[in-house]
N, C-alpha and C. Protein backbone atom coordinates (compact mmCIF):
# COMPACT_ATOMS: atom_id res chain seq x y z
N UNK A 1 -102.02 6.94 49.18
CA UNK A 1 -102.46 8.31 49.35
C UNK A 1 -102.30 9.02 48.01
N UNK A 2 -103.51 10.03 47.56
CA UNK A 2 -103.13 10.76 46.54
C UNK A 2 -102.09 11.22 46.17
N UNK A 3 -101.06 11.68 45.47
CA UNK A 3 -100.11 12.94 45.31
C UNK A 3 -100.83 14.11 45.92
N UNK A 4 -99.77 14.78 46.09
CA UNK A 4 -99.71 16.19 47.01
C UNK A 4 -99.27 17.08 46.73
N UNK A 5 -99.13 18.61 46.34
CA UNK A 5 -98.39 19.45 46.16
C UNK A 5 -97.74 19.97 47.79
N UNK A 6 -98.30 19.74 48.62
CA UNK A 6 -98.39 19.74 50.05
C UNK A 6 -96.90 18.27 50.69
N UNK A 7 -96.59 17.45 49.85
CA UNK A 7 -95.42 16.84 50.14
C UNK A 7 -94.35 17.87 50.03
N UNK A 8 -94.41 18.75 49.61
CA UNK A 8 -93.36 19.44 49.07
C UNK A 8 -93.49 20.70 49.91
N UNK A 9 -93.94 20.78 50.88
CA UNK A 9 -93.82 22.25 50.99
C UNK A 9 -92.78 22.58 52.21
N UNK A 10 -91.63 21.48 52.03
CA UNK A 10 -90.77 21.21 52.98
C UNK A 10 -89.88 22.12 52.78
N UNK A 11 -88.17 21.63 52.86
CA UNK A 11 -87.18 22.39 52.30
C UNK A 11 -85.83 21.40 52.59
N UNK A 12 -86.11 20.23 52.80
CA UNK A 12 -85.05 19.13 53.01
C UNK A 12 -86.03 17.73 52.27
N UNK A 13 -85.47 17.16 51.18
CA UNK A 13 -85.76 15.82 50.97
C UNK A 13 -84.43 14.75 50.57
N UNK A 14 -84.96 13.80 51.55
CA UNK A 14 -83.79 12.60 51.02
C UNK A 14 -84.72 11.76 50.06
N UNK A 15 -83.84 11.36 49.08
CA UNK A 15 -83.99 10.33 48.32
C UNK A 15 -83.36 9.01 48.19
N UNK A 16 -84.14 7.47 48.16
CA UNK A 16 -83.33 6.56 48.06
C UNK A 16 -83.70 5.93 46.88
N UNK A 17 -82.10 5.81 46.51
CA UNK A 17 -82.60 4.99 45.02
C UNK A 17 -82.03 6.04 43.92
N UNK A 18 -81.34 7.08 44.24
CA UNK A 18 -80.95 7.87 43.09
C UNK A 18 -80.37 7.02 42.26
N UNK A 19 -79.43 6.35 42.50
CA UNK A 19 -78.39 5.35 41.99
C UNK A 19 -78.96 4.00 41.08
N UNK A 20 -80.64 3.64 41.87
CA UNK A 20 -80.39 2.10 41.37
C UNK A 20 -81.06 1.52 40.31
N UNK A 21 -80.54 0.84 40.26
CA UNK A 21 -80.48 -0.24 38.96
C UNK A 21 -81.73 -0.10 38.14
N UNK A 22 -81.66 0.46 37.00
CA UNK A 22 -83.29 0.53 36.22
C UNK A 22 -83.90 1.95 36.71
N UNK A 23 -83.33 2.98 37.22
CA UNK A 23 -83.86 4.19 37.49
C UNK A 23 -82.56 5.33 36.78
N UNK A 24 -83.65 6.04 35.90
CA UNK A 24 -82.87 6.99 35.71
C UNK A 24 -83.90 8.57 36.26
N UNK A 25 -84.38 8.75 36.87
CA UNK A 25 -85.22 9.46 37.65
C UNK A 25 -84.91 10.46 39.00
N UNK A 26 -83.18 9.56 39.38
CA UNK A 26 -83.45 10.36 40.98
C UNK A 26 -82.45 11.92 40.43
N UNK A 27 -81.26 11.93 39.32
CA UNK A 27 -80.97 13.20 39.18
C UNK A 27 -81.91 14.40 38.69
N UNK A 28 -82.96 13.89 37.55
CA UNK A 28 -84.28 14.18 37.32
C UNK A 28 -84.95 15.19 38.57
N UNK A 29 -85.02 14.12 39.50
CA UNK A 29 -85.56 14.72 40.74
C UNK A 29 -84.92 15.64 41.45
N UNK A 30 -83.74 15.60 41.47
CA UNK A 30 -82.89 16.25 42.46
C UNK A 30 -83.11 17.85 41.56
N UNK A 31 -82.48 17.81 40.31
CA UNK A 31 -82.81 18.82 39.63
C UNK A 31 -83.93 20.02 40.13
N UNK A 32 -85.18 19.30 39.88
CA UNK A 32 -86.25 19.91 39.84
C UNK A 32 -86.37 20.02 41.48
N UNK A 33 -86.17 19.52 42.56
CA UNK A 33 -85.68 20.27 43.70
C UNK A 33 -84.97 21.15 44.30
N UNK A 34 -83.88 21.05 43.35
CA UNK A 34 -82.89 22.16 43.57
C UNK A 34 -83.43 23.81 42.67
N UNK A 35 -83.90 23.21 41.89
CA UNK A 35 -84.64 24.89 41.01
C UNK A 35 -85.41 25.13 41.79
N UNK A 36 -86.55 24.38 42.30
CA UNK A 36 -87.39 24.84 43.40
C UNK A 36 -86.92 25.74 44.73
N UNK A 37 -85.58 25.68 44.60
CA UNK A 37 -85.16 26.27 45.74
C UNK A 37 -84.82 25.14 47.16
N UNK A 38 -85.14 23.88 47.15
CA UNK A 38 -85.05 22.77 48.17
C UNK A 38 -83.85 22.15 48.27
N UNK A 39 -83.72 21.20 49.20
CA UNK A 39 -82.00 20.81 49.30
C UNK A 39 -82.18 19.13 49.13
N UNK A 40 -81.39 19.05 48.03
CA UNK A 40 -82.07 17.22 48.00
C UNK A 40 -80.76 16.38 48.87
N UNK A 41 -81.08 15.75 49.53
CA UNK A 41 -80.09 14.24 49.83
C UNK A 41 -80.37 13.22 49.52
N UNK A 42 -79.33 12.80 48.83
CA UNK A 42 -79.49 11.45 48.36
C UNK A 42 -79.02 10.48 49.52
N UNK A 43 -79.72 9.02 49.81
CA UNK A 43 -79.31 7.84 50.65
C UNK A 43 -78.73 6.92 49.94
N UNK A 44 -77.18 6.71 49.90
CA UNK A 44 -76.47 5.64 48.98
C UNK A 44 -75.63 5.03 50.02
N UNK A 45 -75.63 3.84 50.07
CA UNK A 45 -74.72 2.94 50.59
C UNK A 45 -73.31 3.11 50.25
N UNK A 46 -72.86 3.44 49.16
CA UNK A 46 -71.73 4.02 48.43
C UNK A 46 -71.22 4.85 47.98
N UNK A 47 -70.24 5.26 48.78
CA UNK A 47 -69.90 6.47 48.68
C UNK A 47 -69.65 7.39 47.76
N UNK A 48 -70.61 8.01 46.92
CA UNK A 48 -70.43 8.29 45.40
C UNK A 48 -70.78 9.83 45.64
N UNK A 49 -70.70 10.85 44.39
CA UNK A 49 -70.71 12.13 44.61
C UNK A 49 -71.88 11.57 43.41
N UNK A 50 -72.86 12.42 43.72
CA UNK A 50 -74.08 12.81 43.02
C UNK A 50 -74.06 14.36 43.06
N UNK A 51 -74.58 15.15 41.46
CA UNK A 51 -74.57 16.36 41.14
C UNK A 51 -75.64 16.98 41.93
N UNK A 52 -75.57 18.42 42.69
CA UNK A 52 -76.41 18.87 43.34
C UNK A 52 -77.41 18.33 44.32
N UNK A 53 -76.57 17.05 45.04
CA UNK A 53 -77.20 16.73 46.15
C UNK A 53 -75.83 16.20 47.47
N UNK A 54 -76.45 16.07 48.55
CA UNK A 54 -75.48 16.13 49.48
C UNK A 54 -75.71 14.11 49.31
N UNK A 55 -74.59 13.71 50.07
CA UNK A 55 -75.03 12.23 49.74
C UNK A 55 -74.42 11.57 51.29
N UNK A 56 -75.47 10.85 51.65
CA UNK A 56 -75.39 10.14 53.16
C UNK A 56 -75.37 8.76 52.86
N UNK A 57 -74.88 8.15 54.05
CA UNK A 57 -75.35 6.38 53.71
C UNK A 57 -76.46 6.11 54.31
N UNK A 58 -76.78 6.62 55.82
CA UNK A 58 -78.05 6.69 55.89
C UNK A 58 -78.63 7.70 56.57
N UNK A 59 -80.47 7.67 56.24
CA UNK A 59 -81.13 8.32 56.41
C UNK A 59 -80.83 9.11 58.03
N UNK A 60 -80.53 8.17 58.89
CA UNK A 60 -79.70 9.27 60.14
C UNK A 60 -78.88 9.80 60.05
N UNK A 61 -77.96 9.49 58.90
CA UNK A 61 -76.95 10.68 58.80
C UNK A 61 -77.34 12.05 58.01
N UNK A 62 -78.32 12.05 57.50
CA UNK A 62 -79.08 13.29 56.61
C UNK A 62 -79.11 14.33 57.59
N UNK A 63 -79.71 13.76 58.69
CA UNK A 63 -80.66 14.69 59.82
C UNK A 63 -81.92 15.19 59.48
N UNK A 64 -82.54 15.68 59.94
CA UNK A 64 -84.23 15.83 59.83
C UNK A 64 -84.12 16.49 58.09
N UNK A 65 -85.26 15.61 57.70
CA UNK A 65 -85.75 15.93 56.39
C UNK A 65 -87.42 16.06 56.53
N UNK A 66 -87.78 16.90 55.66
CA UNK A 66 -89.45 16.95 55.54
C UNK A 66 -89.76 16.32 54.69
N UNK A 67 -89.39 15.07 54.35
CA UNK A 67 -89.93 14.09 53.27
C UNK A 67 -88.83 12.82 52.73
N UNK A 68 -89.57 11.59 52.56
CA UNK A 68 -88.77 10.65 51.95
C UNK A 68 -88.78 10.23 50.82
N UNK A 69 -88.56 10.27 49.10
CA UNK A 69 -88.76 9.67 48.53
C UNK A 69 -88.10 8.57 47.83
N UNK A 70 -88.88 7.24 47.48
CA UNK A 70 -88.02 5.95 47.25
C UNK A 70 -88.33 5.54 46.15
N UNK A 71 -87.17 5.27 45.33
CA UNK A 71 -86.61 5.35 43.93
C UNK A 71 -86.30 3.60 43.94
N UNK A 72 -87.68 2.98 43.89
CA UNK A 72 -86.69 1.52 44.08
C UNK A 72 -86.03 1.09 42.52
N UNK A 73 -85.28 -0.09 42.97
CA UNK A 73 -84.88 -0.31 41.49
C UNK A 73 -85.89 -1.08 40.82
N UNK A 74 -85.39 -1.43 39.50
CA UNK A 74 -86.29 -2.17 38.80
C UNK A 74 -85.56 -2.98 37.73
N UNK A 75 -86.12 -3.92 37.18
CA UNK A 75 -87.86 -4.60 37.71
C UNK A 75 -88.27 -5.07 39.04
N UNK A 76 -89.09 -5.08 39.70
CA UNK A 76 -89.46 -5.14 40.93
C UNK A 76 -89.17 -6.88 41.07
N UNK A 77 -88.27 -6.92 42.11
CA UNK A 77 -88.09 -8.28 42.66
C UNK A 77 -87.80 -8.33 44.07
N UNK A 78 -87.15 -9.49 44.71
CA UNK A 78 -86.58 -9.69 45.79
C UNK A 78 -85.70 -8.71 46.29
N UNK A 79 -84.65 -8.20 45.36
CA UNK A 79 -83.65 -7.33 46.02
C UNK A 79 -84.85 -5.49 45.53
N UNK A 80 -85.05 -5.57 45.04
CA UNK A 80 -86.31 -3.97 44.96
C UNK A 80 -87.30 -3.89 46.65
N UNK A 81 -87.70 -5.47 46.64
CA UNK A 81 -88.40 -5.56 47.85
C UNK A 81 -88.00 -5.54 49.27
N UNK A 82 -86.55 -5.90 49.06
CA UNK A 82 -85.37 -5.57 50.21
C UNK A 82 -85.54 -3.90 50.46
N UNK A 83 -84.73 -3.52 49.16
CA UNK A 83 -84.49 -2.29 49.13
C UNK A 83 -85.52 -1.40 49.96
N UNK A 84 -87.21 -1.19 49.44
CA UNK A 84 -88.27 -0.68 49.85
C UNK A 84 -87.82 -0.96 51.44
N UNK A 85 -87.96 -1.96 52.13
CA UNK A 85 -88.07 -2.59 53.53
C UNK A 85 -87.30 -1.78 54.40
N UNK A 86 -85.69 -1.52 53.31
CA UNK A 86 -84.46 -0.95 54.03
C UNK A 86 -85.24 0.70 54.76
N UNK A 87 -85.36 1.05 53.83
CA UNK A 87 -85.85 2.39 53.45
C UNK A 87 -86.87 2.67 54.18
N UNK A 88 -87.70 1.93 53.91
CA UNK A 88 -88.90 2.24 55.39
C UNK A 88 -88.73 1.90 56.70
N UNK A 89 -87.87 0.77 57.34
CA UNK A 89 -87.47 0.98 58.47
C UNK A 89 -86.68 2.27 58.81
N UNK A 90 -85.69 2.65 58.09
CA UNK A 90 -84.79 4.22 58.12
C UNK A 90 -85.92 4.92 58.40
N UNK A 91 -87.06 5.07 57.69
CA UNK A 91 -87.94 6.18 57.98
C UNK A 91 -88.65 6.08 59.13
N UNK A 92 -88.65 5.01 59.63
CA UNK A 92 -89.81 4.30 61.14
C UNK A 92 -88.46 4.86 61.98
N UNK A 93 -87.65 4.49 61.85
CA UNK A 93 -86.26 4.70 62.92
C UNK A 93 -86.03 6.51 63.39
N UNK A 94 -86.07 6.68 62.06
CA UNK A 94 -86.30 8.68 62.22
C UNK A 94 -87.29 9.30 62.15
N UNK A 95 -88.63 8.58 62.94
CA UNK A 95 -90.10 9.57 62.54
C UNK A 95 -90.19 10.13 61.42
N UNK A 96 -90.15 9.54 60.22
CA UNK A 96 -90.55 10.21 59.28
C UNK A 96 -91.97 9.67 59.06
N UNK A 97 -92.97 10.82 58.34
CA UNK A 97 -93.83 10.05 58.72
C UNK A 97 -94.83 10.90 56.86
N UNK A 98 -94.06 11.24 55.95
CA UNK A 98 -94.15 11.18 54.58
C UNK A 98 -92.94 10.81 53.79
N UNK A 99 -93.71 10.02 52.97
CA UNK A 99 -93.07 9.21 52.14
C UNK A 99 -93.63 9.26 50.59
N UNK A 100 -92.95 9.36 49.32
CA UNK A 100 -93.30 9.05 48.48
C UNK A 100 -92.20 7.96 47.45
N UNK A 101 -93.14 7.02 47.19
CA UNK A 101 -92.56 5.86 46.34
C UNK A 101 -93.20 5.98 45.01
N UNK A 102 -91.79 6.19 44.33
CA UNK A 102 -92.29 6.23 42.40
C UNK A 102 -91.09 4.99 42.02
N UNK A 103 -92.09 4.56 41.62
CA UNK A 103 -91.64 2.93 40.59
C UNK A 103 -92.55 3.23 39.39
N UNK A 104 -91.96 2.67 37.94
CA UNK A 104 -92.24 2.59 36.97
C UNK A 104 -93.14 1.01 36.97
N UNK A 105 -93.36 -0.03 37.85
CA UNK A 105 -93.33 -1.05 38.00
C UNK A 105 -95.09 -0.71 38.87
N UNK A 106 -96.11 -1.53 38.99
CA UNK A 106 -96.94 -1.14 39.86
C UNK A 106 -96.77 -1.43 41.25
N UNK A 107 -96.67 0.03 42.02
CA UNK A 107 -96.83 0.34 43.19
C UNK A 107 -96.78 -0.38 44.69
N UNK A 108 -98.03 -1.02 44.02
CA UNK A 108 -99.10 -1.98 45.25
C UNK A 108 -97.94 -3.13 46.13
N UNK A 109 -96.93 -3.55 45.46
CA UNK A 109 -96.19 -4.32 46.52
C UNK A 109 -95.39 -3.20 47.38
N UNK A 110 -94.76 -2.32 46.89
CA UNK A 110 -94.11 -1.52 47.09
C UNK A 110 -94.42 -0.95 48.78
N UNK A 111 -96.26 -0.32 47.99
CA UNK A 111 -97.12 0.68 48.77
C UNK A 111 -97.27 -0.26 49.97
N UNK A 112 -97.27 -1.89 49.75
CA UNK A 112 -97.56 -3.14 50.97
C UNK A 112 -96.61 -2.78 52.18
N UNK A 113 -95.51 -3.12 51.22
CA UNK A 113 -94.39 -3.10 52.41
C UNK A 113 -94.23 -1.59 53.13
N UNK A 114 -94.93 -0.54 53.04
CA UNK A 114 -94.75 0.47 53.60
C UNK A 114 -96.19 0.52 54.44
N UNK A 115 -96.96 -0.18 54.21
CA UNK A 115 -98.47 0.14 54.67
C UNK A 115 -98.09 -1.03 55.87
N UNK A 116 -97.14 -1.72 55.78
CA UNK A 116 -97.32 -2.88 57.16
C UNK A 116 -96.79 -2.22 58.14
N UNK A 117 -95.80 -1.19 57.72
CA UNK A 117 -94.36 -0.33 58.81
C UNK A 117 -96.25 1.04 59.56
N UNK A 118 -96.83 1.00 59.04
CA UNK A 118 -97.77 2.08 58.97
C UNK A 118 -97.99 3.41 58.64
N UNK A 119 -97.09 3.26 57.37
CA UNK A 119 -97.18 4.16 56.86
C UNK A 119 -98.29 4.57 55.38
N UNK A 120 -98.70 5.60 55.14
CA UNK A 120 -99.85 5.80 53.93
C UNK A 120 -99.24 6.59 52.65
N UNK A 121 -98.64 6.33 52.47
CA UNK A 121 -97.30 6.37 51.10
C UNK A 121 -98.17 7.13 49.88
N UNK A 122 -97.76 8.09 49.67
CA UNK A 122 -97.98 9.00 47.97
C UNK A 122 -96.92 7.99 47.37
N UNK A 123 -98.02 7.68 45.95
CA UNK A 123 -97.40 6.91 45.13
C UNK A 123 -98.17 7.38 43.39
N UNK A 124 -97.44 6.53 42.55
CA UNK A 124 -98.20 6.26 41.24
C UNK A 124 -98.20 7.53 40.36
N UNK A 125 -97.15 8.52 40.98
CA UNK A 125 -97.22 9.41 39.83
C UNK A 125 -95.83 10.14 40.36
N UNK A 126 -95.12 10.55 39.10
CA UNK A 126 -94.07 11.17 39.61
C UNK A 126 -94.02 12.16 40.21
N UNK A 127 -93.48 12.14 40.96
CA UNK A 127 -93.00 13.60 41.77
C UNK A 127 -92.62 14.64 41.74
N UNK A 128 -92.10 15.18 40.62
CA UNK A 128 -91.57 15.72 40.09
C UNK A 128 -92.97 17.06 39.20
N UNK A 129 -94.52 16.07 38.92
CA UNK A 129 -95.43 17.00 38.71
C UNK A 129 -96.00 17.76 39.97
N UNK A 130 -95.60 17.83 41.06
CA UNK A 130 -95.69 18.30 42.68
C UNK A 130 -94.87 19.37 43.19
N UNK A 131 -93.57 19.23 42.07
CA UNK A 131 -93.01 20.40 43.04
C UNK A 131 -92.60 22.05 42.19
N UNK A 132 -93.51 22.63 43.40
CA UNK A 132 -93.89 24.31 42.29
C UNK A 132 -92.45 24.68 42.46
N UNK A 133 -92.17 25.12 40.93
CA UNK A 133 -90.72 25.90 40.87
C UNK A 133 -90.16 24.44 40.28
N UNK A 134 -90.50 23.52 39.82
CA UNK A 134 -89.29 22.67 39.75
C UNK A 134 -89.10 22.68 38.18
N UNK A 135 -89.22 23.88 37.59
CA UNK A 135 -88.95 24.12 36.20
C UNK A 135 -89.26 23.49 34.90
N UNK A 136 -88.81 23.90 33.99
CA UNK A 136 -89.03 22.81 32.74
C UNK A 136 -88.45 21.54 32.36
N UNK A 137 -88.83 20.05 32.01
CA UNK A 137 -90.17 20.35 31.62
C UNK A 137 -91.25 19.94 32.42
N UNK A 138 -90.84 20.09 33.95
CA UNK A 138 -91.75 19.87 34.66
C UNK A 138 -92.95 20.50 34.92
N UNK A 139 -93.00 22.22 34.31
CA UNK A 139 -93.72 22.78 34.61
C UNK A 139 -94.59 22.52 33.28
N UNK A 140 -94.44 22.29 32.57
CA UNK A 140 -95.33 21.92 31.05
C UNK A 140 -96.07 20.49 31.41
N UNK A 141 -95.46 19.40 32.08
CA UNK A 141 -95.77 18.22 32.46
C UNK A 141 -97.33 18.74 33.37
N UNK A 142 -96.90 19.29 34.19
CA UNK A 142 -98.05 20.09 35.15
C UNK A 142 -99.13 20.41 35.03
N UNK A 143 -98.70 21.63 33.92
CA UNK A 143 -99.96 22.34 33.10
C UNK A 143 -100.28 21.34 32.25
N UNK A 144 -99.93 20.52 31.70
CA UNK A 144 -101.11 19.22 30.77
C UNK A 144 -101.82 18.42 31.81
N UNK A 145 -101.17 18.11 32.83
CA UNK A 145 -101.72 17.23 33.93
C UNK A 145 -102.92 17.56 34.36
N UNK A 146 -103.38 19.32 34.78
CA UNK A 146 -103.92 19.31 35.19
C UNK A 146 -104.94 20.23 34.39
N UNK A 147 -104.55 20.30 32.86
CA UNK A 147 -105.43 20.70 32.00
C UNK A 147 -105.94 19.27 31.79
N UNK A 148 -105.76 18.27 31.39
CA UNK A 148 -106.23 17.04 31.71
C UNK A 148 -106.95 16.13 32.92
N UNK A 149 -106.98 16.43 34.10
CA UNK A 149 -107.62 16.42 34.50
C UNK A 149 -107.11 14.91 35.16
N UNK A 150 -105.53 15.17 35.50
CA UNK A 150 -104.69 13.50 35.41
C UNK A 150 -103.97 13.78 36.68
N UNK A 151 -103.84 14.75 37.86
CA UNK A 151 -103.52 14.76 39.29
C UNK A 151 -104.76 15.38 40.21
């Protein structure tokens, strides 16, 4: 599915993957959610304190969120392809029923394993050019994006 400025017009997002391996993206994100005014949760198996987000082990312990996004690790392998699987069953388990997956890695296996659960996954561009209010330098990222003619 395209990107959306419309993923965002929630006010609860969990994220999985703040933590992993080959991503430095999910505090990034959380950031530019929290300026937006939104409440980020992070999904970590381990019990860790992440800055300006609440942190669950899983997605049922969040409680209702208006959005999922998945931070797999990288390089995309066996345990990335786990990871994705984990993450989209959590979301099949709690009706969630938007999702966005940003990998630096291409998508398409990623977008697979979420398209079999039936889901139609925003992918292939960060997230972070989507959410209004989510400050600098996201908001400069934005305005080139779409003076360019690139969301």
């Amino acid at each position: 599915m395209k990107p959306s400025e419309e993923f965002f017009s929630g006010q609860r997002y969990a994220i999985f993957g703040v933590k992993a391996k080959g991503r430095a993206q999910g505090p990034v994100l959380i950031n530019a959610l929290v300026k937006a005014g939104k409440e980020a949760i992070a999904i970590e198996q381990n019990p860790i304190q992440i800055k300006n987000a609440t942190v669950h082990k899983t997605l049922a312990e969040a409680g209702t969120v208006d959005g999922v996004i998945l931070l797999p690790p990288t390089p995309w392998d066996e345990s990335a392809a786990e990871f994705v699987a984990d993450a989209v069953r959590q979301c099949k388990e709690q009706g969630i029923d938007s999702i966005w997956i940003y990998t630096p890695d291409d998508p398409s296996a990623a977008e697979s394993i979420a398209e079999r659960e039936g889901f139609n996954p925003y992918s292939n561009q960060c997230p972070c050019l989507y959410i209004s209010g989510g400050g600098f330098p996201h908001n400069l990222h934005q305005f080139l994006a779409k003076l360019f003619k690139m969301t």
